[in-house]
C-alpha atoms as a PDB file:
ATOM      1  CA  UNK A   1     -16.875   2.197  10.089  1.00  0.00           C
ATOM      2  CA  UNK A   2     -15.241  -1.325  10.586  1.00  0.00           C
ATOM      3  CA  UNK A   3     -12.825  -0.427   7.577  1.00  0.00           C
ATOM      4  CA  UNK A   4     -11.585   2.889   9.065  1.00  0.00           C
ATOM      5  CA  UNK A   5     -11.391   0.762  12.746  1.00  0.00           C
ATOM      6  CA  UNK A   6      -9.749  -1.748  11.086  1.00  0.00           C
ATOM      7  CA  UNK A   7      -7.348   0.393   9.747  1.00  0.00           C
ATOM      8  CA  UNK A   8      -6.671   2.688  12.620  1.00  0.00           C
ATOM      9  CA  UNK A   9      -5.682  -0.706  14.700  1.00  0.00           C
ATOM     10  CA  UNK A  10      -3.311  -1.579  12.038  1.00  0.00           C
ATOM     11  CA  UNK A  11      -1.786   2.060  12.082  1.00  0.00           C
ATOM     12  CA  UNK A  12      -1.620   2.387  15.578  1.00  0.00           C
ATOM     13  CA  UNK A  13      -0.083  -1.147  15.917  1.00  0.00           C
ATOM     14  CA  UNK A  14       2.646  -0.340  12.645  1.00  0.00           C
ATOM     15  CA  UNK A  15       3.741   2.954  14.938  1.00  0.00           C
ATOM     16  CA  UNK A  16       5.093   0.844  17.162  1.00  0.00           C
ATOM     17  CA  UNK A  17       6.983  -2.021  15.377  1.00  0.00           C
ATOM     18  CA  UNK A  18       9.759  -1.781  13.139  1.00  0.00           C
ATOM     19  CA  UNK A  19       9.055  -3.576   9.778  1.00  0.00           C
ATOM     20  CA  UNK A  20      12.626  -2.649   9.102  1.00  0.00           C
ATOM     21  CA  UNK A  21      14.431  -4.707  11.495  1.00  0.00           C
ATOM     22  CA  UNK A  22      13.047  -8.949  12.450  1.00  0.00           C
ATOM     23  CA  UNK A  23      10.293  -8.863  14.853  1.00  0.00           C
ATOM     24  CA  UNK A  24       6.891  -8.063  15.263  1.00  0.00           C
ATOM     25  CA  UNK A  25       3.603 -10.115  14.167  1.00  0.00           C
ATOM     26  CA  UNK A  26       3.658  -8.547  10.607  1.00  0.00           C
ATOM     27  CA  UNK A  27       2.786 -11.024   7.990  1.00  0.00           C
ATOM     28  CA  UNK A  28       5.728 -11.878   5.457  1.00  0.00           C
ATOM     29  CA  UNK A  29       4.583 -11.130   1.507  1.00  0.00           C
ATOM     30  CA  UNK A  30       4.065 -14.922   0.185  1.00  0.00           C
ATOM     31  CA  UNK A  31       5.316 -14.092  -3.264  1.00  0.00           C
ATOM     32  CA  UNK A  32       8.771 -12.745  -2.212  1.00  0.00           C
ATOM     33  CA  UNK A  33       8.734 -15.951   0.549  1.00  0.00           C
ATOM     34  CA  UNK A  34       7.750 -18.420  -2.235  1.00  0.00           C
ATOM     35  CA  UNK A  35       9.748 -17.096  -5.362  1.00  0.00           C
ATOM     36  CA  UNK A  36      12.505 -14.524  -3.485  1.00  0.00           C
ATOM     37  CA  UNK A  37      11.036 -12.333  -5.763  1.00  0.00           C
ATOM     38  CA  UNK A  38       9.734  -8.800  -5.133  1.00  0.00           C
ATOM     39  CA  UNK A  39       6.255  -8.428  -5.985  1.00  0.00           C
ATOM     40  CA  UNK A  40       4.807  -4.521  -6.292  1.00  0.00           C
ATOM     41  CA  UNK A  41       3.552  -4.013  -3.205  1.00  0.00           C
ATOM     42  CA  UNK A  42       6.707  -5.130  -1.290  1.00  0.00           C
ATOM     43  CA  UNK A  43       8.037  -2.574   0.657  1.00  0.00           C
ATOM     44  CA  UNK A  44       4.143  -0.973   1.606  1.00  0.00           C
ATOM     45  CA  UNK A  45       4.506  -1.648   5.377  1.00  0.00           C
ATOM     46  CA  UNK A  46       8.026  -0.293   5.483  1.00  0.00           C
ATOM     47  CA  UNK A  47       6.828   2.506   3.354  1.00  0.00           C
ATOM     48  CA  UNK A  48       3.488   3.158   5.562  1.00  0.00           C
ATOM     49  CA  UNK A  49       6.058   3.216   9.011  1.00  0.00           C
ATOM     50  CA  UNK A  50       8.228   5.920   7.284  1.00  0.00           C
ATOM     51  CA  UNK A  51       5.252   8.055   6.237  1.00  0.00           C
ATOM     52  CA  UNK A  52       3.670   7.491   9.618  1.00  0.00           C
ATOM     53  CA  UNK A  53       6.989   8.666  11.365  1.00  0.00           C
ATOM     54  CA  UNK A  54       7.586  11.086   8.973  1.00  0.00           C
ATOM     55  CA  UNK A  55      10.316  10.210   7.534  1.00  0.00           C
ATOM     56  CA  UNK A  56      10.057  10.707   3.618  1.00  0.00           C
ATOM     57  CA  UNK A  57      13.015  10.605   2.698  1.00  0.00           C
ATOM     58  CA  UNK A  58      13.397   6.660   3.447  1.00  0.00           C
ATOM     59  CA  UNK A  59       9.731   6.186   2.235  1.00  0.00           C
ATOM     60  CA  UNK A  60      10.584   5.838  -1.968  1.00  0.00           C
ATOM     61  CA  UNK A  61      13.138   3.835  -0.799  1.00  0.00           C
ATOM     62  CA  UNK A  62      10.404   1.070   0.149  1.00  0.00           C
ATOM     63  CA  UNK A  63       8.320   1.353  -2.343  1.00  0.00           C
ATOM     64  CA  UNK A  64       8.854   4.563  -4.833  1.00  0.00           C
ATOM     65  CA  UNK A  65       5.233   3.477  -7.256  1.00  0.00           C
ATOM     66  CA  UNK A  66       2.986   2.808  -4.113  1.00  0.00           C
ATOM     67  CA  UNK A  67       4.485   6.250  -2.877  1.00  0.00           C
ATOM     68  CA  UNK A  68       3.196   7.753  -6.434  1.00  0.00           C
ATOM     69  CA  UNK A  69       0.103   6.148  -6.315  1.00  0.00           C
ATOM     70  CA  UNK A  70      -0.687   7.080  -2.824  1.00  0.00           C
ATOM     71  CA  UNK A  71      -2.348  10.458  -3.161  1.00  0.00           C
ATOM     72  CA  UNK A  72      -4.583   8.585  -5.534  1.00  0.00           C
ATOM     73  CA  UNK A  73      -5.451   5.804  -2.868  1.00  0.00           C
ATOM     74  CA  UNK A  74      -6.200   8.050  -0.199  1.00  0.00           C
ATOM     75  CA  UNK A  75      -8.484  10.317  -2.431  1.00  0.00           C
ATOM     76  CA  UNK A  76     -10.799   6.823  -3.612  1.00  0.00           C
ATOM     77  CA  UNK A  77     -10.304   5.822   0.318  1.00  0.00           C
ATOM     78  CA  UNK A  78     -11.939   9.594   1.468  1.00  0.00           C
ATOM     79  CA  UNK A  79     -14.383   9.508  -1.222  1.00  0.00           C
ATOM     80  CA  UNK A  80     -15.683   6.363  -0.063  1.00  0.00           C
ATOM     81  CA  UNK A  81     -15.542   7.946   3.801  1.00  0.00           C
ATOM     82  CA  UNK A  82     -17.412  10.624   2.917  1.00  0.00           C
ATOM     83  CA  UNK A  83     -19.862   8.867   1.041  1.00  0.00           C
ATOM     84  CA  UNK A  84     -20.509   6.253   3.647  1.00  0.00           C
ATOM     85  CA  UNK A  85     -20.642   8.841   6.472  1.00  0.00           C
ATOM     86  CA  UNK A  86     -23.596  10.383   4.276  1.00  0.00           C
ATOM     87  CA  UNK A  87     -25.405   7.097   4.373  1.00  0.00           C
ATOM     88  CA  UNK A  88     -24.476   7.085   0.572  1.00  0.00           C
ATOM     89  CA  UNK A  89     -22.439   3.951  -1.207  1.00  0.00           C
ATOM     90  CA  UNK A  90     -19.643   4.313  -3.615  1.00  0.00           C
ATOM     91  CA  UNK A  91     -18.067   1.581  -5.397  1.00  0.00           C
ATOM     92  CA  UNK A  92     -14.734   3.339  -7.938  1.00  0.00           C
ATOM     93  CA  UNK A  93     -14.664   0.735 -11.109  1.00  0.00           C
ATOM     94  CA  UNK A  94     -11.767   0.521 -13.481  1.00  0.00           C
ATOM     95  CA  UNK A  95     -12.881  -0.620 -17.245  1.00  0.00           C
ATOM     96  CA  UNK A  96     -11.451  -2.936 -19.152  1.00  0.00           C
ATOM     97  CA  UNK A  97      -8.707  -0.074 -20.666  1.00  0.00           C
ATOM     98  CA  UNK A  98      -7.905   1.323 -16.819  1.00  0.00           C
ATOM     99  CA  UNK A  99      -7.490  -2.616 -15.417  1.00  0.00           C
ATOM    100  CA  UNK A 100      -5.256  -2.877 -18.208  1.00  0.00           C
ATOM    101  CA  UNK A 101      -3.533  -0.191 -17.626  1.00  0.00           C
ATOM    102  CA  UNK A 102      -3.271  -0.859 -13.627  1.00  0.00           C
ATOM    103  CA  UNK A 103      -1.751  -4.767 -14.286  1.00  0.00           C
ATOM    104  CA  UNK A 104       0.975  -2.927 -17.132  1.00  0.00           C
ATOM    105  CA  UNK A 105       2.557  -0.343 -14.782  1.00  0.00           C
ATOM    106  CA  UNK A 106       2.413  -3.176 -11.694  1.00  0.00           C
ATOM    107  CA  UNK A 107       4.461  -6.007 -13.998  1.00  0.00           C
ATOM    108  CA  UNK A 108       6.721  -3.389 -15.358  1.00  0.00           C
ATOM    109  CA  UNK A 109       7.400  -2.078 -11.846  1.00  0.00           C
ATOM    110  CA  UNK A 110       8.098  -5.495 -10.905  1.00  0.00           C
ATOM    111  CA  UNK A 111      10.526  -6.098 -13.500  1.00  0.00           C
ATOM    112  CA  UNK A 112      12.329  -3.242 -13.044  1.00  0.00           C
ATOM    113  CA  UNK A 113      12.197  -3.864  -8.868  1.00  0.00           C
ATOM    114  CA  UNK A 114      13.923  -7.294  -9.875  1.00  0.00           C
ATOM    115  CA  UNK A 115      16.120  -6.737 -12.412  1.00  0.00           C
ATOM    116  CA  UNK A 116      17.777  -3.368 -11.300  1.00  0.00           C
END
């Protein structure tokens, strides 16, 4: 329950501050602040805003691959609710093939995010 509290704060504090604009306590990604380079989650607070306000059309703008991979992460994320509400434990695993797989489509998103 501390994870879904957790993230309920941080939802309910993202409604109301623009990570579009300067401002707010949000915490600045350290790759892009050491390197000026985007790394592959850049763009996932501005993208969580827009889908929180509802604005979709701005949202794979942000971030267009977290946006794809979304439905995925809140099915694993509701699994794992459910589970835990039933007093159960569920840990997803990746092997060796699907890490693989995971670290391929993040660099090559990052290349193309920096090249393009």
């Amino acid at each position: 329950m501390g994870a879904v509290t957790a993230a309920t704060a941080a939802a309910t504090y993202l409604w109301g501050t623009d990570p579009h604009g300067p401002g707010g306590l949000l915490p600045r990604c350290p790759f892009h602040w050491a390197t000026g380079l985007l790394c592959p989650f850049c763009g996932g607070t501005r993208l969580a805003y827009d889908l929180l306000h509802g604005d979709f059309a701005a949202a794979p703008h942000d971030n267009a691959a977290l946006l794809a991979a979304t439905p995925v992460l809140a099915f694993v994320f509701g699994r794992w609710l459910v589970a835990g509400l039933r007093g159960r434990r569920y840990a997803p695993r990746l092997d060796s093939r699907g890490t693989a797989a995971v670290l391929a489509v993040a660099v090559a998103w990052a290349v193309v995010r920096n090249v393009a």
